[in-house]
C-alpha atoms as a PDB file:
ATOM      1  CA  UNK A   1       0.000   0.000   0.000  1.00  0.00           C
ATOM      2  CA  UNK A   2       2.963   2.063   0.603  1.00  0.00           C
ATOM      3  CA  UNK A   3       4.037   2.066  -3.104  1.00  0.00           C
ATOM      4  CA  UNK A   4       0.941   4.104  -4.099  1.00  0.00           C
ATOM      5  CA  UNK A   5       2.124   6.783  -2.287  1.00  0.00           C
ATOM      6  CA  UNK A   6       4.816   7.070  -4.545  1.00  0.00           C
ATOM      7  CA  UNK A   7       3.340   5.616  -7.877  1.00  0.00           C
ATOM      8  CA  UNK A   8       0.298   7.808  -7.919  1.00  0.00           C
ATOM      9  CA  UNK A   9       2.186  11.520  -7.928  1.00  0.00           C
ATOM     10  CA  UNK A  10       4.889   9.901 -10.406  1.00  0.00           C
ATOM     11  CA  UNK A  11       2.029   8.505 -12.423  1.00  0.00           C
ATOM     12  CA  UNK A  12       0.434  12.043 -12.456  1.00  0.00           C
ATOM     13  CA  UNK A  13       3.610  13.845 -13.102  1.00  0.00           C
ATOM     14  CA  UNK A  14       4.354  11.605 -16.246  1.00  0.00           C
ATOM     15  CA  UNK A  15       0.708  12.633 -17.702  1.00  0.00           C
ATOM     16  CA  UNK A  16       1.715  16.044 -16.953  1.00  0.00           C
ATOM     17  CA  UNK A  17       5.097  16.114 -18.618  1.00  0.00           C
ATOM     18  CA  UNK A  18       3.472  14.288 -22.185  1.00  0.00           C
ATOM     19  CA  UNK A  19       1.200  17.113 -21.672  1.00  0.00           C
ATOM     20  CA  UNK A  20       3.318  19.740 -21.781  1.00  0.00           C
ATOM     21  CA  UNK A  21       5.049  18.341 -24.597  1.00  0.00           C
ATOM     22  CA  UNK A  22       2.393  17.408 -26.755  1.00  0.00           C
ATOM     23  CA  UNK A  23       0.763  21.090 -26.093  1.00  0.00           C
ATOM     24  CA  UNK A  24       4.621  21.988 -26.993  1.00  0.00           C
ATOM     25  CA  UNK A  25       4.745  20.713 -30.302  1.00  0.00           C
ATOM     26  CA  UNK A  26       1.048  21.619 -31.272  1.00  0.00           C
ATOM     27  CA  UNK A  27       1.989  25.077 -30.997  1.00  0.00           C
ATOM     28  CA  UNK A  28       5.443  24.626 -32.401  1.00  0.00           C
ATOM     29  CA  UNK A  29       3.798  23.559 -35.873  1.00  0.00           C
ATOM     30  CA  UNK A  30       5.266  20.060 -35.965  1.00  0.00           C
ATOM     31  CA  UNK A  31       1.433  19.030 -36.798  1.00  0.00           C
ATOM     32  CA  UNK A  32       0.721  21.704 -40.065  1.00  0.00           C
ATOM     33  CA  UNK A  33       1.747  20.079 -42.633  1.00  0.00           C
ATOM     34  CA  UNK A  34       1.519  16.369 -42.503  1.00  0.00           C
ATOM     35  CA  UNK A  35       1.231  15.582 -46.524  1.00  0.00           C
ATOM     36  CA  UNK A  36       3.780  17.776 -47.398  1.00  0.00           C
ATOM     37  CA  UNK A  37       6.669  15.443 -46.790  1.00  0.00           C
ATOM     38  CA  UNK A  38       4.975  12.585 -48.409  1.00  0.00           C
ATOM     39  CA  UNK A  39       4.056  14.157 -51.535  1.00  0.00           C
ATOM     40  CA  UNK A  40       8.033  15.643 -51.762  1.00  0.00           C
ATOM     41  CA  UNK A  41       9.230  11.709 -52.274  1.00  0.00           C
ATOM     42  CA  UNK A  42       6.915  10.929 -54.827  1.00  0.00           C
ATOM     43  CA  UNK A  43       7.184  14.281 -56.810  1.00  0.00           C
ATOM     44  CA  UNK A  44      10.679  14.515 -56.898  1.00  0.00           C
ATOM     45  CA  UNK A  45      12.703  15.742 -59.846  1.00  0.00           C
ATOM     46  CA  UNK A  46      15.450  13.382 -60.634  1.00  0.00           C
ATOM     47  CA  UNK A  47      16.440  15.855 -63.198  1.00  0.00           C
ATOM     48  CA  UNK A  48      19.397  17.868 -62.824  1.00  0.00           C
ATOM     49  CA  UNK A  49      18.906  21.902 -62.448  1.00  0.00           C
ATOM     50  CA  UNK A  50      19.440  23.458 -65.699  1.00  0.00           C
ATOM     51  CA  UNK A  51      22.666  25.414 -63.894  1.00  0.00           C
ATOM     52  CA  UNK A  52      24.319  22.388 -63.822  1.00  0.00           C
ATOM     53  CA  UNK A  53      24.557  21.461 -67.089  1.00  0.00           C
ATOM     54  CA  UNK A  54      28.026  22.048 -68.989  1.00  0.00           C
ATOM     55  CA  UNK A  55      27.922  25.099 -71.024  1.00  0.00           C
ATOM     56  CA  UNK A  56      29.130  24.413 -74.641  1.00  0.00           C
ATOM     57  CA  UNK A  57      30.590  27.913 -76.373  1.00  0.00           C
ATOM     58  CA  UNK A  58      30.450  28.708 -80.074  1.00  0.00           C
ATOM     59  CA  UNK A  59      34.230  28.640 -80.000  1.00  0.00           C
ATOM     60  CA  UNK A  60      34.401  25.014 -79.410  1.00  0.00           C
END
């Protein structure tokens, strides 16, 4: 009986903490945009950018 005296305010403390951080990272924004990331892998461009490609000169 003695260990609920200890479990019960750790138990509550624990709630409290995943509280806090849940409420944490609602406001932070880490929930906004949850397609985003998964529509970035599927449309990706496997093209290089056009900057990258070797410039040929009329002197050549």
């Amino acid at each position: 009986m003695d260990i609920l005296y200890l479990l019960i305010p750790l138990s509550l403390l624990l709630v409290f903490v995943i509280a806090v951080i849940f409420w944490w990272s609602l406001k932070s924004g880490q929930f906004e945009d949850l397609d985003g990331p998964g529509h970035s892998v599927v449309m990706d461009d496997d093209r290089p950018p056009e900057d990258a490609k070797p410039k040929i000169s009329a002197a050549d």
